[in-house]
C-alpha atoms as a PDB file:
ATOM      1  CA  UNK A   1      68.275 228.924  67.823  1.00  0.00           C
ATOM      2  CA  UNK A   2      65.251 227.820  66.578  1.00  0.00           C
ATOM      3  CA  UNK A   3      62.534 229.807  67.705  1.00  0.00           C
ATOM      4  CA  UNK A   4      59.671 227.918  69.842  1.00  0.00           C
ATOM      5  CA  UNK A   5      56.753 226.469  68.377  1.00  0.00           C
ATOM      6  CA  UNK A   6      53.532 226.177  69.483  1.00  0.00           C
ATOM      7  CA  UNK A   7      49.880 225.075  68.486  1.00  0.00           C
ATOM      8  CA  UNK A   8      49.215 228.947  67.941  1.00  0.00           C
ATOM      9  CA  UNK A   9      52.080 229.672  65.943  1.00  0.00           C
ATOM     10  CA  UNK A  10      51.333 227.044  63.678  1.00  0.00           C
ATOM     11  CA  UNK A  11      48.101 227.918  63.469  1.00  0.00           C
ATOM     12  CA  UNK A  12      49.657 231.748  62.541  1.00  0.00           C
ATOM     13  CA  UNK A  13      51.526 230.501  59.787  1.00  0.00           C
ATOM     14  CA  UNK A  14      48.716 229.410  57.816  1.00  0.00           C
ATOM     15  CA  UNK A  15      48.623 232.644  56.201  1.00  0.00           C
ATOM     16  CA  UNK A  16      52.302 232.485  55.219  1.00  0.00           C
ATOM     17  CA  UNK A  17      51.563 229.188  53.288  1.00  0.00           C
ATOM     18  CA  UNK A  18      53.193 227.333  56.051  1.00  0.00           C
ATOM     19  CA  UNK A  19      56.676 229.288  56.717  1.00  0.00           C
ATOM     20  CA  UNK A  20      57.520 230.899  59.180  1.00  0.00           C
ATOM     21  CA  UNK A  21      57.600 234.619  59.114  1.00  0.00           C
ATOM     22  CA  UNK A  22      60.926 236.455  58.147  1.00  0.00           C
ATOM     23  CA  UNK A  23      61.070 237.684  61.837  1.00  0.00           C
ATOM     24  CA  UNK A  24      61.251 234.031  62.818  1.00  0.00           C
ATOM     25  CA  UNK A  25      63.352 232.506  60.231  1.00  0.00           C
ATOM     26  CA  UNK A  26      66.910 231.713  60.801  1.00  0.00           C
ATOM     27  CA  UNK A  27      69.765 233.416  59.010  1.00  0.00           C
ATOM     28  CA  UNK A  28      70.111 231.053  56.552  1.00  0.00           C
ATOM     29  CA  UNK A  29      73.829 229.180  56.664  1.00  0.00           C
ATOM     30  CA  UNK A  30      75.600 227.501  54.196  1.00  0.00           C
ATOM     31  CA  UNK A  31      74.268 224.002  53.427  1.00  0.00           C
ATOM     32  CA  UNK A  32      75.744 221.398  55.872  1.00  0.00           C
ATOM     33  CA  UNK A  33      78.267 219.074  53.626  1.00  0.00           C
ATOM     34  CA  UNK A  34      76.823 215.264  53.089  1.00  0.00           C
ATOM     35  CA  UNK A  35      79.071 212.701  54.061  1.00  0.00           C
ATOM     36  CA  UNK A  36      78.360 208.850  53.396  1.00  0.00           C
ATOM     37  CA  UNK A  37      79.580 207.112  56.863  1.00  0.00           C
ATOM     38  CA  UNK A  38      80.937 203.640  56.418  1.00  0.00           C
ATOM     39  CA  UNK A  39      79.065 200.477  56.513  1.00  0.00           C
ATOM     40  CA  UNK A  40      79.516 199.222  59.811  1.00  0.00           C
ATOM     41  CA  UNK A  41      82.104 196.920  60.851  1.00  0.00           C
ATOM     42  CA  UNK A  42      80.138 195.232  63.971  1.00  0.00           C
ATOM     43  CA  UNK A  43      76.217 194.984  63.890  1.00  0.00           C
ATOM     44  CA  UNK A  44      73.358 193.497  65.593  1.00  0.00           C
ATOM     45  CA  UNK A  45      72.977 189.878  65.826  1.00  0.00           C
ATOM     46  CA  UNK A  46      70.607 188.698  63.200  1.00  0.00           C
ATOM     47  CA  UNK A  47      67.665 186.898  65.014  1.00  0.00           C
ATOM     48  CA  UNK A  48      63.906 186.156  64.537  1.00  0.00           C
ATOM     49  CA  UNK A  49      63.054 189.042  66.301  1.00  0.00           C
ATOM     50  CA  UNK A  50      60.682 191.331  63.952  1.00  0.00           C
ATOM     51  CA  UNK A  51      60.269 194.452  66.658  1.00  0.00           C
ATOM     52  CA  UNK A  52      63.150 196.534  68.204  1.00  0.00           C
ATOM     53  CA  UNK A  53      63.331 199.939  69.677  1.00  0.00           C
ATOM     54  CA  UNK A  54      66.075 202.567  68.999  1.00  0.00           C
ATOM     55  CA  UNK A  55      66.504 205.892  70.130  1.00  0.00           C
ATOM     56  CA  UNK A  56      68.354 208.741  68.680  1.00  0.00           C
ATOM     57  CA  UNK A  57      69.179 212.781  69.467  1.00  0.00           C
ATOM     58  CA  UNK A  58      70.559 214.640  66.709  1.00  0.00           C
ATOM     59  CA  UNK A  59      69.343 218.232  66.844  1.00  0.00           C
ATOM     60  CA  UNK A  60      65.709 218.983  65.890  1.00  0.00           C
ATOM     61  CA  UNK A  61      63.832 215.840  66.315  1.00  0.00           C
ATOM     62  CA  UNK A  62      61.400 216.871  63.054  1.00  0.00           C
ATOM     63  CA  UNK A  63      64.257 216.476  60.757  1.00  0.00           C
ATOM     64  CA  UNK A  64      65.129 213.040  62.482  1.00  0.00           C
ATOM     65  CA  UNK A  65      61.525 211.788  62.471  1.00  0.00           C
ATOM     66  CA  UNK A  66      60.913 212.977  58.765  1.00  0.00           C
ATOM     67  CA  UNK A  67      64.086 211.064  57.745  1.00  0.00           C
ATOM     68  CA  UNK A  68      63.625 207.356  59.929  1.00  0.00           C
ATOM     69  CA  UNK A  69      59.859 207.526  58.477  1.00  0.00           C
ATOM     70  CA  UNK A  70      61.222 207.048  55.068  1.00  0.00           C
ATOM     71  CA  UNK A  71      63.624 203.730  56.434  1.00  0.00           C
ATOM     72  CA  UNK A  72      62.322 200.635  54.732  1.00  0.00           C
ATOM     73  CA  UNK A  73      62.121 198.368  57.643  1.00  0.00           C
ATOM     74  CA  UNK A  74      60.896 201.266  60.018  1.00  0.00           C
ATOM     75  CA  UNK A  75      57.578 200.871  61.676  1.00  0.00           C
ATOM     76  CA  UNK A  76      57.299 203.587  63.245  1.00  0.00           C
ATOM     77  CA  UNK A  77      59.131 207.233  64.494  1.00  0.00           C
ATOM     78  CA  UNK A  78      57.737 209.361  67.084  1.00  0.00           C
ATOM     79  CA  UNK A  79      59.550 212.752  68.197  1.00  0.00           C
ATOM     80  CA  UNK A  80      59.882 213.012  72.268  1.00  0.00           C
ATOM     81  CA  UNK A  81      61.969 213.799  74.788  1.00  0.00           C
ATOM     82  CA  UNK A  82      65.062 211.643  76.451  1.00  0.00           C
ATOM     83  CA  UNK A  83      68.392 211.576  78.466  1.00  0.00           C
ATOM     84  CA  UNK A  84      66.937 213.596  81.373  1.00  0.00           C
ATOM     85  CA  UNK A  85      65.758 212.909  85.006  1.00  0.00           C
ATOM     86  CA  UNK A  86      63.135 209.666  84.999  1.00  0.00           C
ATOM     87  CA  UNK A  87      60.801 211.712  87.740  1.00  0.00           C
ATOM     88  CA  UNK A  88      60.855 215.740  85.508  1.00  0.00           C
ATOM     89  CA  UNK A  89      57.924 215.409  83.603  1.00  0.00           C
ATOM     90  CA  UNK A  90      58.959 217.949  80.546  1.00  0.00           C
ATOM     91  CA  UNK A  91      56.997 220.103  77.613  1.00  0.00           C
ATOM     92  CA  UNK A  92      58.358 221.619  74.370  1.00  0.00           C
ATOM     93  CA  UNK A  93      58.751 225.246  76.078  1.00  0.00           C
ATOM     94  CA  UNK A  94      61.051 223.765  79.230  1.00  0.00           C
ATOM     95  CA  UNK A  95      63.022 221.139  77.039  1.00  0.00           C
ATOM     96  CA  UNK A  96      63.847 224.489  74.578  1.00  0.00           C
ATOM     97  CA  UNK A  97      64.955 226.182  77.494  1.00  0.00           C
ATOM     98  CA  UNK A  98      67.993 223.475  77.488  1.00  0.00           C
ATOM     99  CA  UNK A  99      68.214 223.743  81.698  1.00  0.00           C
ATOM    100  CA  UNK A 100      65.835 220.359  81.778  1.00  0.00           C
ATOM    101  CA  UNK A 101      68.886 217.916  80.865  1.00  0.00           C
ATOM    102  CA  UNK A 102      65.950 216.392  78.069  1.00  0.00           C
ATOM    103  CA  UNK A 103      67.422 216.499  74.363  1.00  0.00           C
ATOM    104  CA  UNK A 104      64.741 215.910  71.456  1.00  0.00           C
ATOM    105  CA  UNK A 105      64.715 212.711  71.079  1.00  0.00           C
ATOM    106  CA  UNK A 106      62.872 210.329  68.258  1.00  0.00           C
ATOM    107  CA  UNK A 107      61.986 206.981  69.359  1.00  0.00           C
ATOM    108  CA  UNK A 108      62.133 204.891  66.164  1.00  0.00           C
ATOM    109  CA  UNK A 109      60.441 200.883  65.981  1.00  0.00           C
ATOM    110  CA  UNK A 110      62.141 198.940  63.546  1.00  0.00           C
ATOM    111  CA  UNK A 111      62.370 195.647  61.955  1.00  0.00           C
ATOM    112  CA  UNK A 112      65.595 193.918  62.541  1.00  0.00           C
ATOM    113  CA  UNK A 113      65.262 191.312  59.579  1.00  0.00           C
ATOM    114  CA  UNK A 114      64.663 194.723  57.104  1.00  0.00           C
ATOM    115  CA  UNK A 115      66.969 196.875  58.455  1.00  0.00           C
ATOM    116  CA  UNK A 116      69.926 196.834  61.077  1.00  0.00           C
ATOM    117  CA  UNK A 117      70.705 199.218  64.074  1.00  0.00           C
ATOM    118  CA  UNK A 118      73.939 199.362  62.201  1.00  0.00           C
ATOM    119  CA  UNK A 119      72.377 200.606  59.445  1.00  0.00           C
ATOM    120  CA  UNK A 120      70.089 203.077  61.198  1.00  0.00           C
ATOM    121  CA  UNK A 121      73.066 204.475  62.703  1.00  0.00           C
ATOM    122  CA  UNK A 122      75.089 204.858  59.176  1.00  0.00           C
ATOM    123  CA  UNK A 123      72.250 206.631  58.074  1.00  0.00           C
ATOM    124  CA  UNK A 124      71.912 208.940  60.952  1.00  0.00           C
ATOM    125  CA  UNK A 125      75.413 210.047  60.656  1.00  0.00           C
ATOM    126  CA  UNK A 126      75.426 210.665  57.324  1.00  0.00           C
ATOM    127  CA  UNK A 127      72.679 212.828  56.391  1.00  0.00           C
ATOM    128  CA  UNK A 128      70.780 213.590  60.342  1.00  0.00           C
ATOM    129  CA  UNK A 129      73.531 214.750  62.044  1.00  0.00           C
ATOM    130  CA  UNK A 130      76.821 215.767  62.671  1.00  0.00           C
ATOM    131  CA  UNK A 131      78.459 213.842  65.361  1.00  0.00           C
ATOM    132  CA  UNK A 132      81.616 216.830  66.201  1.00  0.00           C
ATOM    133  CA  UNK A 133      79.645 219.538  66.988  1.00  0.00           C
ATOM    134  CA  UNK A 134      78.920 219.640  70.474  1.00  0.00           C
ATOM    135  CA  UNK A 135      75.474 220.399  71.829  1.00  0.00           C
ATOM    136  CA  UNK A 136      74.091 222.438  68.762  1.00  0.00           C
ATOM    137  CA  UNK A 137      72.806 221.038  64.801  1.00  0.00           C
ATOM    138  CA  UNK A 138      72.890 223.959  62.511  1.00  0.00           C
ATOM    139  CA  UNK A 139      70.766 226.740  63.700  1.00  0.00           C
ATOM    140  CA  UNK A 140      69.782 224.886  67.100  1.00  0.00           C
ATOM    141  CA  UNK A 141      72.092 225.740  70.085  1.00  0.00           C
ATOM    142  CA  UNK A 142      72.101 224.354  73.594  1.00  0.00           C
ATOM    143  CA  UNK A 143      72.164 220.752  75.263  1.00  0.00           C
ATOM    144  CA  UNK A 144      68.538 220.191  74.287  1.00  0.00           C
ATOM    145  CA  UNK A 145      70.389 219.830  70.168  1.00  0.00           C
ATOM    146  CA  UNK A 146      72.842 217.809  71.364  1.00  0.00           C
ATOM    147  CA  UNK A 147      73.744 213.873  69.578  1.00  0.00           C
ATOM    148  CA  UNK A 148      73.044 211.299  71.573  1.00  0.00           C
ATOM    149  CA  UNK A 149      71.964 207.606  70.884  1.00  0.00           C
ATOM    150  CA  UNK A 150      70.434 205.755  73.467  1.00  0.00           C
ATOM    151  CA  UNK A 151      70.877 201.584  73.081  1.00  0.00           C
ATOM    152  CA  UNK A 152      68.326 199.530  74.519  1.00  0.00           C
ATOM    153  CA  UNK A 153      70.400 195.889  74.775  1.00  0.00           C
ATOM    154  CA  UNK A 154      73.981 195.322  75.057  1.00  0.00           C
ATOM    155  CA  UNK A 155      74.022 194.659  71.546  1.00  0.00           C
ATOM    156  CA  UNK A 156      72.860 197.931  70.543  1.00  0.00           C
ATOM    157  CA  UNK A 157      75.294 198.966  72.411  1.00  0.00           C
ATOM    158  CA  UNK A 158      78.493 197.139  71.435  1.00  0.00           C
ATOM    159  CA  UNK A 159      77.303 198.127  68.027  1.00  0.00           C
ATOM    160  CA  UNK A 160      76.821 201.896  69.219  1.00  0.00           C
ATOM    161  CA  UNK A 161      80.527 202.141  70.596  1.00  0.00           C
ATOM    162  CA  UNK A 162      81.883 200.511  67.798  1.00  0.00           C
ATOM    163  CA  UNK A 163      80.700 202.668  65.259  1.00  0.00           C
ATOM    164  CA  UNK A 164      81.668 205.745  66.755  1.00  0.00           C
ATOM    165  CA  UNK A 165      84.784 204.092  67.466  1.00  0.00           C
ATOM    166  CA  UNK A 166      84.626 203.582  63.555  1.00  0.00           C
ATOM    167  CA  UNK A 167      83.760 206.784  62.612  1.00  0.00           C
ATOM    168  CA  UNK A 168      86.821 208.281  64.520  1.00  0.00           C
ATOM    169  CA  UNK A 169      89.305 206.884  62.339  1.00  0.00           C
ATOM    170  CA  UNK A 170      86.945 207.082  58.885  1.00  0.00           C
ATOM    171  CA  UNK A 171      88.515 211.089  58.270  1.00  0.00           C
ATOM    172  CA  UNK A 172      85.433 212.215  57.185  1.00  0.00           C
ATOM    173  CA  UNK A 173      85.451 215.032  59.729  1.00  0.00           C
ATOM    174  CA  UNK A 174      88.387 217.193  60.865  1.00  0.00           C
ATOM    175  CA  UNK A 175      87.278 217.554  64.013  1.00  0.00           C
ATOM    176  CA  UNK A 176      86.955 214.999  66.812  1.00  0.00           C
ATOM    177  CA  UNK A 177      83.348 212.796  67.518  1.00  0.00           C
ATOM    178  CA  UNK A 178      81.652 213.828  70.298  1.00  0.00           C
ATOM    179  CA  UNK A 179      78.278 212.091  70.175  1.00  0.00           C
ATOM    180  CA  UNK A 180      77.159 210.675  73.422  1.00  0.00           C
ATOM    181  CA  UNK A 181      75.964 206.713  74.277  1.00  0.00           C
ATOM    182  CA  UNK A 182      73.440 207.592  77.272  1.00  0.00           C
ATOM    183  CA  UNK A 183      70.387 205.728  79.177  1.00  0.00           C
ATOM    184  CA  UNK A 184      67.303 207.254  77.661  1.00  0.00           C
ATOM    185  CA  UNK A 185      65.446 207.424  80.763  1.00  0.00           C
ATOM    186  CA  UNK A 186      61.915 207.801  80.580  1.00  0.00           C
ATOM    187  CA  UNK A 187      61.144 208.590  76.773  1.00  0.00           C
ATOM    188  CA  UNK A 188      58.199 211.213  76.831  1.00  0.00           C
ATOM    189  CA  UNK A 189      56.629 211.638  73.368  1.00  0.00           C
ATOM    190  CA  UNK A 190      56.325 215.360  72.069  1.00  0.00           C
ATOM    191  CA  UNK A 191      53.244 217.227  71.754  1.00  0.00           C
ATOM    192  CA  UNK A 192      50.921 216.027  68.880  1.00  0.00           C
ATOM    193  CA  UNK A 193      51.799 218.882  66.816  1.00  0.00           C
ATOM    194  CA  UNK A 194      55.048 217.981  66.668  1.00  0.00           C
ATOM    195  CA  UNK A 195      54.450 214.778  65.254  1.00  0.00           C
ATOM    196  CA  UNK A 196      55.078 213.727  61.590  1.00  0.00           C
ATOM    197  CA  UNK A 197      55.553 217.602  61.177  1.00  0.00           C
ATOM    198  CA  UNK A 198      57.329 217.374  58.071  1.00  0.00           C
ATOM    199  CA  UNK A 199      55.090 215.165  56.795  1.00  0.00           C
ATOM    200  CA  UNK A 200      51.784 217.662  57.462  1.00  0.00           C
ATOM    201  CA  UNK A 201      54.084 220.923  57.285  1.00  0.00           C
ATOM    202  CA  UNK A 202      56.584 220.345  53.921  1.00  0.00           C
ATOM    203  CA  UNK A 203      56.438 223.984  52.958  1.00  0.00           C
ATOM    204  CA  UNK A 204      57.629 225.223  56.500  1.00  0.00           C
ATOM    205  CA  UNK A 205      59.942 227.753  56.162  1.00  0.00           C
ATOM    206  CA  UNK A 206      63.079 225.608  58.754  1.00  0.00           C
ATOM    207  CA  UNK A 207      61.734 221.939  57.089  1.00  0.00           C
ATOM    208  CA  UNK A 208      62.668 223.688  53.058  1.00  0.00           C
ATOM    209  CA  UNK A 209      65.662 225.043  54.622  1.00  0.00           C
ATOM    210  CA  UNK A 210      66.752 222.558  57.250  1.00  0.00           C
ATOM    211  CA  UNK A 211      65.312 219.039  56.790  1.00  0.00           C
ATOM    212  CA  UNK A 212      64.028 218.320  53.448  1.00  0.00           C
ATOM    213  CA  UNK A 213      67.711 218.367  52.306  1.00  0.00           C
ATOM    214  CA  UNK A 214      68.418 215.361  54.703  1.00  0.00           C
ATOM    215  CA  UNK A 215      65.348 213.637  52.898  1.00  0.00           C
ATOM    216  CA  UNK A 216      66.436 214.666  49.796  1.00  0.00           C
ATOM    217  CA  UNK A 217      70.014 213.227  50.424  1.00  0.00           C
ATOM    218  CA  UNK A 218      68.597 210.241  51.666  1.00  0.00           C
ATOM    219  CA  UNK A 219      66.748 209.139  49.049  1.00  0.00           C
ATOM    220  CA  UNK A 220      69.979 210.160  46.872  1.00  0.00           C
ATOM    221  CA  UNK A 221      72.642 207.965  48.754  1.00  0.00           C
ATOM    222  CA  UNK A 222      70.792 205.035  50.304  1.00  0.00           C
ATOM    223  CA  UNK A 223      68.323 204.427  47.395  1.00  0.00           C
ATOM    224  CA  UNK A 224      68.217 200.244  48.603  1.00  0.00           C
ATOM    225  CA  UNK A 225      66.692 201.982  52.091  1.00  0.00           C
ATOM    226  CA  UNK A 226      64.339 204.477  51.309  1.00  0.00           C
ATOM    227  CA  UNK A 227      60.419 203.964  50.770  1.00  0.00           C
ATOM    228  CA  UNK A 228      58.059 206.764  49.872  1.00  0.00           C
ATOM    229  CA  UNK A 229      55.736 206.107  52.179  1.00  0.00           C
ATOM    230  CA  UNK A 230      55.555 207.422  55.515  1.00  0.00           C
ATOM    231  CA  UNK A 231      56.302 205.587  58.596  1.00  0.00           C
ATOM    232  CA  UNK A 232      53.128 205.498  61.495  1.00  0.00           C
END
């Protein structure tokens, strides 16, 4: 499990150069195998719109945020919490204890006329996450990890089951799906430190190991959708 961090922790690392001490560091496992997901068969009506609001769990929300902030078409990807009660107001510590019913969650503001949900969601399954492992990514165990997309409209979600649908008879994993469709709830954005953290941290010791491969693979097999810049 990824251990918790805090303000002070990060703060601690500055002598390390930004990693994580060995004490904290996972044990590293063997790199997690790409897989390019299939265009998707059903997508979002196109319409004038130029703002829409997706939500996505898929393990440790810095990897998810450092990836959407490179979508052309994204305005914007903030790491929170979602999926648990509207009326528990939550924190890092009690969301990582996994008994909250929260998952880390990124909210991400897009651009329909740039980029699709469709395509949001063919990215996120083929380099964010893996949709057959059940409530853990990688090193991260516990319901808190888990994959989840939230839709906001019925035609996020018709999209949403579709693709999973899709992705169930692509064979690109041996085992079954078993990401989630959920109501968000009440989004609740993460602590500021947590924000665009691979961004401000890229020589932290679980971003090398963990998420900078997901950029990297990215950039490699959706070149059309990836911008260098940063997202807001």
């Amino acid at each position: 499990m990824r251990p918790l961090i805090t303000a002070a922790l990060l703060a601690a690392t500055a002598i390390t150069g930004g990693a994580l001490l060995p004490s904290l560091v996972p044990t590293a496992l063997a790199a997690e195998e790409v897989r390019l997901a299939p265009a998707p068969a059903v997508d979002e009506t196109a319409g004038a719109a130029r703002t829409a609001t997706a939500y996505f769990a898929g393990g440790c929300f810095w990897g998810v945020e450092g990836v959407f902030s490179h979508v052309k078409g994204v305005k914007s990807a903030v790491s929170g919490y979602g999926g648990g009660p509207v009326k528990l107001t939550v924190d890092y510590e009690e969301v990582g204890s996994g008994r909250t019913g929260y998952a880390e969650t990124v909210r991400v503001v897009y651009d329909p006329t740039q980029v699709s949900y469709g395509t949001l969601l063919r990215i996120f399954f083929s380099v964010i996450t893996d949709p057959t492992t059940l409530n853990y990514q990688g090193p991260d165990h516990g319901t808190q990890y888990r994959s989840a997309l939230f839709p906001q409209s019925a035609d996020q979600e018709k999209v949403a089951r579709a693709y999973l649908a899709q992705l169930g008879k692509a064979g690109l994993w041996s085992d079954p799906i078993v990401t989630k469709i959920e109501p968000v709830g009440r989004f609740q954005p993460a602590e500021d430190y947590h924000q665009d953290f691979m961004r401000i941290n890229p020589n932290h010791g679980y971003i090398r190991r963990w998420d900078a491969p997901k950029l990297a693979a990215f950039q490699k097999l959706f070149p059309t959708n990836y911008k260098a810049a940063w997202s807001a």
